[in-house]
N, C-alpha and C. Protein backbone atom coordinates (compact mmCIF):
# COMPACT_ATOMS: atom_id res chain seq x y z
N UNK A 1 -18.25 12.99 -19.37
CA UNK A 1 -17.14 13.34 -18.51
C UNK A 1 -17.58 13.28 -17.05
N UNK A 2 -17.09 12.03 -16.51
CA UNK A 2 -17.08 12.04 -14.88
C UNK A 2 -16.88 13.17 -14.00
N UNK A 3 -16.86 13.76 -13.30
CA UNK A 3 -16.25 15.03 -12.34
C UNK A 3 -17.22 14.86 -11.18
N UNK A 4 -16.16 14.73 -10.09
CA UNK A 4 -16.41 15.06 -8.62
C UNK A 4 -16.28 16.30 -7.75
N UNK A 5 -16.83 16.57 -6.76
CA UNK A 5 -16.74 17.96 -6.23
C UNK A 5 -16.83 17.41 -5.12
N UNK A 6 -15.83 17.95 -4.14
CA UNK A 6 -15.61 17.27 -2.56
C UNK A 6 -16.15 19.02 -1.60
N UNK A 7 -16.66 19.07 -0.58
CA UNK A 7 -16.28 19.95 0.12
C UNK A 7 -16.76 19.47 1.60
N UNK A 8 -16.28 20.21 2.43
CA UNK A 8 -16.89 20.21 3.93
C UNK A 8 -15.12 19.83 4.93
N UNK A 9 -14.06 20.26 4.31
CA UNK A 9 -12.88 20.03 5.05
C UNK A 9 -12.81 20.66 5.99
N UNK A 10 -11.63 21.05 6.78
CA UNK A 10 -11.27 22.11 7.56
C UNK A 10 -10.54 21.82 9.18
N UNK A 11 -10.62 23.05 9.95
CA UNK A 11 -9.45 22.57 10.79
C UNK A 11 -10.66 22.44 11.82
N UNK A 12 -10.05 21.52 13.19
CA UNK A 12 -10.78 20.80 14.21
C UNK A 12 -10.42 20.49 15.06
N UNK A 13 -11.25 20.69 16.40
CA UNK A 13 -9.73 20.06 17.41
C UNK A 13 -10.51 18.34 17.79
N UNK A 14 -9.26 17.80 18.34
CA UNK A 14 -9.74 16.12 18.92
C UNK A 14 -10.90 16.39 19.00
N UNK A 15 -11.95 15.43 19.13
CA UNK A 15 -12.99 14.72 19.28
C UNK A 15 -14.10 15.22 18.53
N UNK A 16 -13.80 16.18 17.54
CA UNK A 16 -15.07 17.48 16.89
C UNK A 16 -15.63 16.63 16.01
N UNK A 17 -16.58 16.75 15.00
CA UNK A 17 -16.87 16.07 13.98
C UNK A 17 -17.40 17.10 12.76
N UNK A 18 -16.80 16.47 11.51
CA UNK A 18 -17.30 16.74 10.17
C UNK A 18 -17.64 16.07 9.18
N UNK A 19 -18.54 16.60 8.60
CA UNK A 19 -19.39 15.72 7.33
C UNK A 19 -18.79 16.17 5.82
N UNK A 20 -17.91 15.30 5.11
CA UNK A 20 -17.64 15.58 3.93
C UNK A 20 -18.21 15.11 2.93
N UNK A 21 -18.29 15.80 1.85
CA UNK A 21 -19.54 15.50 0.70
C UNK A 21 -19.09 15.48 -0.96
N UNK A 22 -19.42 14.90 -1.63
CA UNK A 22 -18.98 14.56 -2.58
C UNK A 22 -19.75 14.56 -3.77
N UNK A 23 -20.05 15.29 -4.87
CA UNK A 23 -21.20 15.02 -5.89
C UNK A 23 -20.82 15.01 -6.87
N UNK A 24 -21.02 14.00 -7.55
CA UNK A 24 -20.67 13.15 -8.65
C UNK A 24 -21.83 14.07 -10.08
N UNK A 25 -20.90 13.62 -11.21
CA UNK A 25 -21.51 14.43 -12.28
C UNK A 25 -21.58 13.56 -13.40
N UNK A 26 -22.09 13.10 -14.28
CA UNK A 26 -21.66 12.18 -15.61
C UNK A 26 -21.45 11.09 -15.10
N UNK A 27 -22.04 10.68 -14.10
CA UNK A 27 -22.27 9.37 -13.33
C UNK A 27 -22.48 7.99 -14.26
N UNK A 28 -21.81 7.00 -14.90
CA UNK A 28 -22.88 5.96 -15.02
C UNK A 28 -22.71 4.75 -14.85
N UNK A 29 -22.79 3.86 -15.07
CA UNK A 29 -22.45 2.11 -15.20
C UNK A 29 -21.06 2.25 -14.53
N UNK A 30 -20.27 3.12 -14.86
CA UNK A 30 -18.77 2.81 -14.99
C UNK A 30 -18.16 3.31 -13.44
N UNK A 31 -19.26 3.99 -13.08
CA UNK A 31 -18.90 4.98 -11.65
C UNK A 31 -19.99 4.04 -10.51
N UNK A 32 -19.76 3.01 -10.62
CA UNK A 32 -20.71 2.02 -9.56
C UNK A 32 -20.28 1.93 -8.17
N UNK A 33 -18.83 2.42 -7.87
CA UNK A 33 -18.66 2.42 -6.23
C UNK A 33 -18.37 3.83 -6.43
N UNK A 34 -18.17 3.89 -5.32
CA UNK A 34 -18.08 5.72 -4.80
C UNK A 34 -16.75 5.09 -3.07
N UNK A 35 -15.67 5.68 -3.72
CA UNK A 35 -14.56 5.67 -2.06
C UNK A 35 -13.92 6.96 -1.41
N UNK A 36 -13.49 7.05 -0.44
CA UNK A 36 -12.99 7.59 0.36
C UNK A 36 -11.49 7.33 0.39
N UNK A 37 -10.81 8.23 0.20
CA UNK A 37 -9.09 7.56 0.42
C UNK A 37 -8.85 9.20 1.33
N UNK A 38 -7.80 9.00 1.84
CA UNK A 38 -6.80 9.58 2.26
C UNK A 38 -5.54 9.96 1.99
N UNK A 39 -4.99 10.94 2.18
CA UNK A 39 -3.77 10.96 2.29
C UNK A 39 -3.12 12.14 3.24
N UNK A 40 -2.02 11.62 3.73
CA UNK A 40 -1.37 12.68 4.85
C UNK A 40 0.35 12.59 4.46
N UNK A 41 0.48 13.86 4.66
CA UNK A 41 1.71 14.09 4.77
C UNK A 41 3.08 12.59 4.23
N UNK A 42 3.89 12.34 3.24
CA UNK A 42 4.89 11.90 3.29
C UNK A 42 4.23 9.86 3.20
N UNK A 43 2.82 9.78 3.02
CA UNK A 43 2.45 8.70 3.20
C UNK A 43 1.44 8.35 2.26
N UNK A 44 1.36 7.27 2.11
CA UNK A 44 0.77 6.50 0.62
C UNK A 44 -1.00 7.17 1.02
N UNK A 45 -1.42 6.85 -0.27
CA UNK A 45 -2.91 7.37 -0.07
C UNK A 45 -3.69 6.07 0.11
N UNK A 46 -4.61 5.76 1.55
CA UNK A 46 -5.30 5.09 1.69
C UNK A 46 -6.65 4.86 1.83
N UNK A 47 -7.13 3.67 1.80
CA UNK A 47 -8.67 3.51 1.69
C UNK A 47 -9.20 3.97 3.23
N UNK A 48 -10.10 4.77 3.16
CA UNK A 48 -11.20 4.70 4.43
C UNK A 48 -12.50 3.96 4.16
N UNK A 49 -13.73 4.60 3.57
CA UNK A 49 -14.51 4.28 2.92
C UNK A 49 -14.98 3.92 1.96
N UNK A 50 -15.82 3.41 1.77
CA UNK A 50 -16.50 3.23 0.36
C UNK A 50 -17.79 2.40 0.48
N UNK A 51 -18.68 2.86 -0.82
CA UNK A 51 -20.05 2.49 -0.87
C UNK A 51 -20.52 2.21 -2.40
N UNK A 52 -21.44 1.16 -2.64
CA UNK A 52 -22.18 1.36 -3.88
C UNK A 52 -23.27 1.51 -4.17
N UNK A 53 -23.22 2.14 -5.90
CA UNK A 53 -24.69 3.03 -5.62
C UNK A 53 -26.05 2.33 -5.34
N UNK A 54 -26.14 1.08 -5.52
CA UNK A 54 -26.55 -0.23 -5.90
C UNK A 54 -27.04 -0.58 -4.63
N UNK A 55 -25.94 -0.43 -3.57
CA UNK A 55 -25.88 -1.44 -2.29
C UNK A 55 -25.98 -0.39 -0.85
N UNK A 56 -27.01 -1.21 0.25
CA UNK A 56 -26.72 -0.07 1.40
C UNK A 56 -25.48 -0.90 2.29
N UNK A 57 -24.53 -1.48 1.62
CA UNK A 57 -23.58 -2.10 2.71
C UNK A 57 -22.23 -1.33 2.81
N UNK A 58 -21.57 -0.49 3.93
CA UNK A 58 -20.74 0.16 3.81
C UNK A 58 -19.33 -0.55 3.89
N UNK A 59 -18.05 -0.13 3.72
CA UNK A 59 -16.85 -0.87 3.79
C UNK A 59 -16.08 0.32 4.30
N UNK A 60 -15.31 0.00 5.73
CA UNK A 60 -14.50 0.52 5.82
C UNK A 60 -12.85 0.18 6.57
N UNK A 61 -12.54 1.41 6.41
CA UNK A 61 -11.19 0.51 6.88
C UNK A 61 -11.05 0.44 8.64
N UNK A 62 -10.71 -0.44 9.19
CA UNK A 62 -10.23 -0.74 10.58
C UNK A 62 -10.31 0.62 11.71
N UNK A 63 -9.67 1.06 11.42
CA UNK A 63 -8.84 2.62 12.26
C UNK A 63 -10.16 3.54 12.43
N UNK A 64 -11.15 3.56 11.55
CA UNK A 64 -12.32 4.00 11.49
C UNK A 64 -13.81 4.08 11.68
N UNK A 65 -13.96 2.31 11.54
CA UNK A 65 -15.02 1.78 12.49
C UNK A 65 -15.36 2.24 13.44
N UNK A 66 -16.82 2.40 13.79
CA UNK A 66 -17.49 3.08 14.78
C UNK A 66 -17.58 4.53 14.64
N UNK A 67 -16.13 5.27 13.85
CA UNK A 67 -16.38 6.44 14.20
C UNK A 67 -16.83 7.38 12.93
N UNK A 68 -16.41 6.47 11.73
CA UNK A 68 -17.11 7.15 10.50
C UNK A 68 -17.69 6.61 9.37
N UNK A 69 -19.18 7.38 9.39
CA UNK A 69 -19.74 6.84 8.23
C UNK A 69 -20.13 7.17 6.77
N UNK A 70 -20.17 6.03 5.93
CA UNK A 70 -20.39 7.01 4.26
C UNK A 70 -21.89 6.48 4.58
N UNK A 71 -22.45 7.31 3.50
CA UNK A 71 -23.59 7.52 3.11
C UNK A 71 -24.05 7.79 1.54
N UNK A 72 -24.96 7.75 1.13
CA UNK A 72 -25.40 7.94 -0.05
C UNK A 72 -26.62 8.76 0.11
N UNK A 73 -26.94 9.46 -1.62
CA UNK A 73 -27.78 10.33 -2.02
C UNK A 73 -28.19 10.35 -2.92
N UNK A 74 -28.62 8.80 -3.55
CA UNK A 74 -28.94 8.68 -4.97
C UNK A 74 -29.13 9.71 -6.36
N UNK A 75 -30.33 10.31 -5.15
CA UNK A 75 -31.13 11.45 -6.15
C UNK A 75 -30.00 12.53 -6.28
N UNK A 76 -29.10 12.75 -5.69
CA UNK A 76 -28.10 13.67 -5.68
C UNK A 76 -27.08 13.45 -5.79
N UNK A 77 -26.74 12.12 -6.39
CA UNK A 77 -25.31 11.39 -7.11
C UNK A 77 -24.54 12.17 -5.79
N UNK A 78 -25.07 12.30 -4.80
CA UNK A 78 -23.81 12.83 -3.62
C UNK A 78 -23.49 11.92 -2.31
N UNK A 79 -22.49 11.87 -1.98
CA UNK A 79 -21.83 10.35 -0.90
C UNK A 79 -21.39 11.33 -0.01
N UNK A 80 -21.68 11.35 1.08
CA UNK A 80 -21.13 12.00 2.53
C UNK A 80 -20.35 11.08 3.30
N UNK A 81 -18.99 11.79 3.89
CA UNK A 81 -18.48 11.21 4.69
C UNK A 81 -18.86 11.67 6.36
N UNK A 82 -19.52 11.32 7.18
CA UNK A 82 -19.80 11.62 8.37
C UNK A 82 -18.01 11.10 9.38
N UNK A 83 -17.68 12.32 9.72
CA UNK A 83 -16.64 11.01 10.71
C UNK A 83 -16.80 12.18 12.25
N UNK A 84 -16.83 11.72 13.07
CA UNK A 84 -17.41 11.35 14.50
C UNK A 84 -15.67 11.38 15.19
N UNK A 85 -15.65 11.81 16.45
CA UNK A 85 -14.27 11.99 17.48
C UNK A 85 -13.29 11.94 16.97
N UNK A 86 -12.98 12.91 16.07
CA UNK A 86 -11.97 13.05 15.26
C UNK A 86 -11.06 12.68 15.70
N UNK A 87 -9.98 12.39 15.03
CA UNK A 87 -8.46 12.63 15.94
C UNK A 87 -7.03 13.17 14.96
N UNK A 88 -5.86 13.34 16.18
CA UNK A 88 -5.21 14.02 15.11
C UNK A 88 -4.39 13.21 14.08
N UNK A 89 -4.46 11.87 14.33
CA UNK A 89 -4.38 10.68 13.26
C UNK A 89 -5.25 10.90 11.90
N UNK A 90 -6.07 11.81 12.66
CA UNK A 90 -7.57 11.49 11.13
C UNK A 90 -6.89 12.81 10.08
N UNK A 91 -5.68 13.45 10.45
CA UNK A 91 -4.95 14.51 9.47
C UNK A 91 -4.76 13.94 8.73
N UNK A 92 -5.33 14.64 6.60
CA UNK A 92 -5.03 14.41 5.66
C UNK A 92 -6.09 15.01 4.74
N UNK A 93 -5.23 14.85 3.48
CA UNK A 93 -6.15 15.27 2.21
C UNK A 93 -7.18 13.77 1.86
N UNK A 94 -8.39 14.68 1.89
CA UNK A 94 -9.53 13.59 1.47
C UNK A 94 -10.07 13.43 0.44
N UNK A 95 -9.81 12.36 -0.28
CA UNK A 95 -10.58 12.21 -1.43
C UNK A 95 -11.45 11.39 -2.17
N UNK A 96 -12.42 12.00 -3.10
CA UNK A 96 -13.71 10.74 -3.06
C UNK A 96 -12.96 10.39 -4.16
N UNK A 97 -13.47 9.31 -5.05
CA UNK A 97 -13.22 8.45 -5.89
C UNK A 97 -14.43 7.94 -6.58
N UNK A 98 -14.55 7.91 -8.04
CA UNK A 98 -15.51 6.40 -8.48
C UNK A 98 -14.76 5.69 -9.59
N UNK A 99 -15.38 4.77 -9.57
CA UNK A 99 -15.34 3.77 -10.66
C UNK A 99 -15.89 2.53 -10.02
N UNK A 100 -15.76 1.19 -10.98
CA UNK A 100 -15.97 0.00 -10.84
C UNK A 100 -15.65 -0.48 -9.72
N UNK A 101 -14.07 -0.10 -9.50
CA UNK A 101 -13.88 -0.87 -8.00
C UNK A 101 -14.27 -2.33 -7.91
N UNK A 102 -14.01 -3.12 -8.66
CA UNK A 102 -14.46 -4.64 -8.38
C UNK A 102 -13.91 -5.22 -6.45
N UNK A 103 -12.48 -4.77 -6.39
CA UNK A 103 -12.36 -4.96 -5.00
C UNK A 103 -12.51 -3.02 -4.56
N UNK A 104 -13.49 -3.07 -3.64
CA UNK A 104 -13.76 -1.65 -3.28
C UNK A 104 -12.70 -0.84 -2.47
N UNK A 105 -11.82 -1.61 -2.15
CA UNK A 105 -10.91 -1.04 -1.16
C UNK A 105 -9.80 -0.77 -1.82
N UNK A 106 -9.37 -1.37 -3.15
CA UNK A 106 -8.21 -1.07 -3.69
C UNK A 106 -8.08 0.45 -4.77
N UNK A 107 -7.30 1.16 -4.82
CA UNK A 107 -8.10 2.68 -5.29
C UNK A 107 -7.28 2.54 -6.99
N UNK A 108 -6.90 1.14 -7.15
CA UNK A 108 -6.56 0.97 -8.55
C UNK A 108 -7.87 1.03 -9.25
N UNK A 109 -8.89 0.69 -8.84
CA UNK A 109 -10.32 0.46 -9.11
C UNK A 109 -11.01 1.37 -9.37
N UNK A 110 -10.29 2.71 -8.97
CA UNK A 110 -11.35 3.55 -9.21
C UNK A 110 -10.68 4.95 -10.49
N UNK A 111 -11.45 5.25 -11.65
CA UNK A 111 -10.77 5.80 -12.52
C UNK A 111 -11.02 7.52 -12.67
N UNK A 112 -12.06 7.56 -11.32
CA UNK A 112 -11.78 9.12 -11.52
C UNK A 112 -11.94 9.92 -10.12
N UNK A 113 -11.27 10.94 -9.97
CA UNK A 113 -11.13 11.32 -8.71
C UNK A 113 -11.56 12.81 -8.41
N UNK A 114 -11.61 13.25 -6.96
CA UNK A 114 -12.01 14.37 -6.94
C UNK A 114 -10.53 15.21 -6.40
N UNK A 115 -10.15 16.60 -6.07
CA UNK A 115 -9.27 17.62 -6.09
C UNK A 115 -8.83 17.24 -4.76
N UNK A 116 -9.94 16.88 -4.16
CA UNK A 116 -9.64 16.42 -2.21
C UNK A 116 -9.81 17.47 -1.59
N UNK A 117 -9.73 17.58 -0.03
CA UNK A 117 -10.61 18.47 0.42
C UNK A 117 -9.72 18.12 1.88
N UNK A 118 -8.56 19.34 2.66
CA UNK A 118 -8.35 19.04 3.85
C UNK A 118 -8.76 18.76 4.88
N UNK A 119 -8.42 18.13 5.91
CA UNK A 119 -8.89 17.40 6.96
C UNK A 119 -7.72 17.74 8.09
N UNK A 120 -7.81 18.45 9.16
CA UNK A 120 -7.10 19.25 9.94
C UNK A 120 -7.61 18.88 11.38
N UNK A 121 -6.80 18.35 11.95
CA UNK A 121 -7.32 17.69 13.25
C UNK A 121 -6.36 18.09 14.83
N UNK A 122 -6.63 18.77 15.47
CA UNK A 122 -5.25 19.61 16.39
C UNK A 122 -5.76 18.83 17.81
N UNK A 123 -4.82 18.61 18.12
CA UNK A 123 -4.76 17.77 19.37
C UNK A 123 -5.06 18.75 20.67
């Protein structure tokens, strides 16, 4: 049984930064990417990040470049989200993800998820 545990959310004003974390449990073959999605208010849940366990090459989405990074923790099946000058765009529920992910960005790919973890950003 897969299971994720997200924490490190919370409220923030513009430009602050937080590190969200993610540790994976019953990890195996099947849990080979590790993503980041979003979701806010009234709006579809989207990709930010993502990484594999395999690979140090990160993927992220547009809006986010430069300012946030995933990371990995092999030994600790745990993936951090670092994100840097927050903003109040960056409001939403965060959530990690694994599975296969053949395309890493699409979150059809990924078959198990974590509870998510708020992301509170005040202008």
């Amino acid at each position: 049984q897969v299971r994720l545990v997200e924490s490190g959310g919370g409220l923030v004003q513009a430009g602050a930064s937080l590190t969200l974390s993610c540790t994976v449990s019953g990890r195996s073959f099947l849990s080979s990417s590790m993503g980041w999605f979003r979701q806010a208010p009234g709006k579809e849940r989207e990709f930010v990040a993502a990484i594999r366990w395999s690979s140090v090459s990160p993927f992220y989405v547009d809006s986010v470049k430069g300012r946030f990074t995933i990371s990995k923790d092999n030994a600790k099946d745990t993936v951090y989200l670092q994100m840097n000058s927050l903003k109040p765009e960056d409001t939403a529920a965060y959530y990690c993800a694994t599975g296969l992910a053949p395309d890493i960005r699409r979150r059809e790919g990924y078959s198990y998820w974590g509870q998510g973890t708020q992301v509170t950003v005040s202008s």
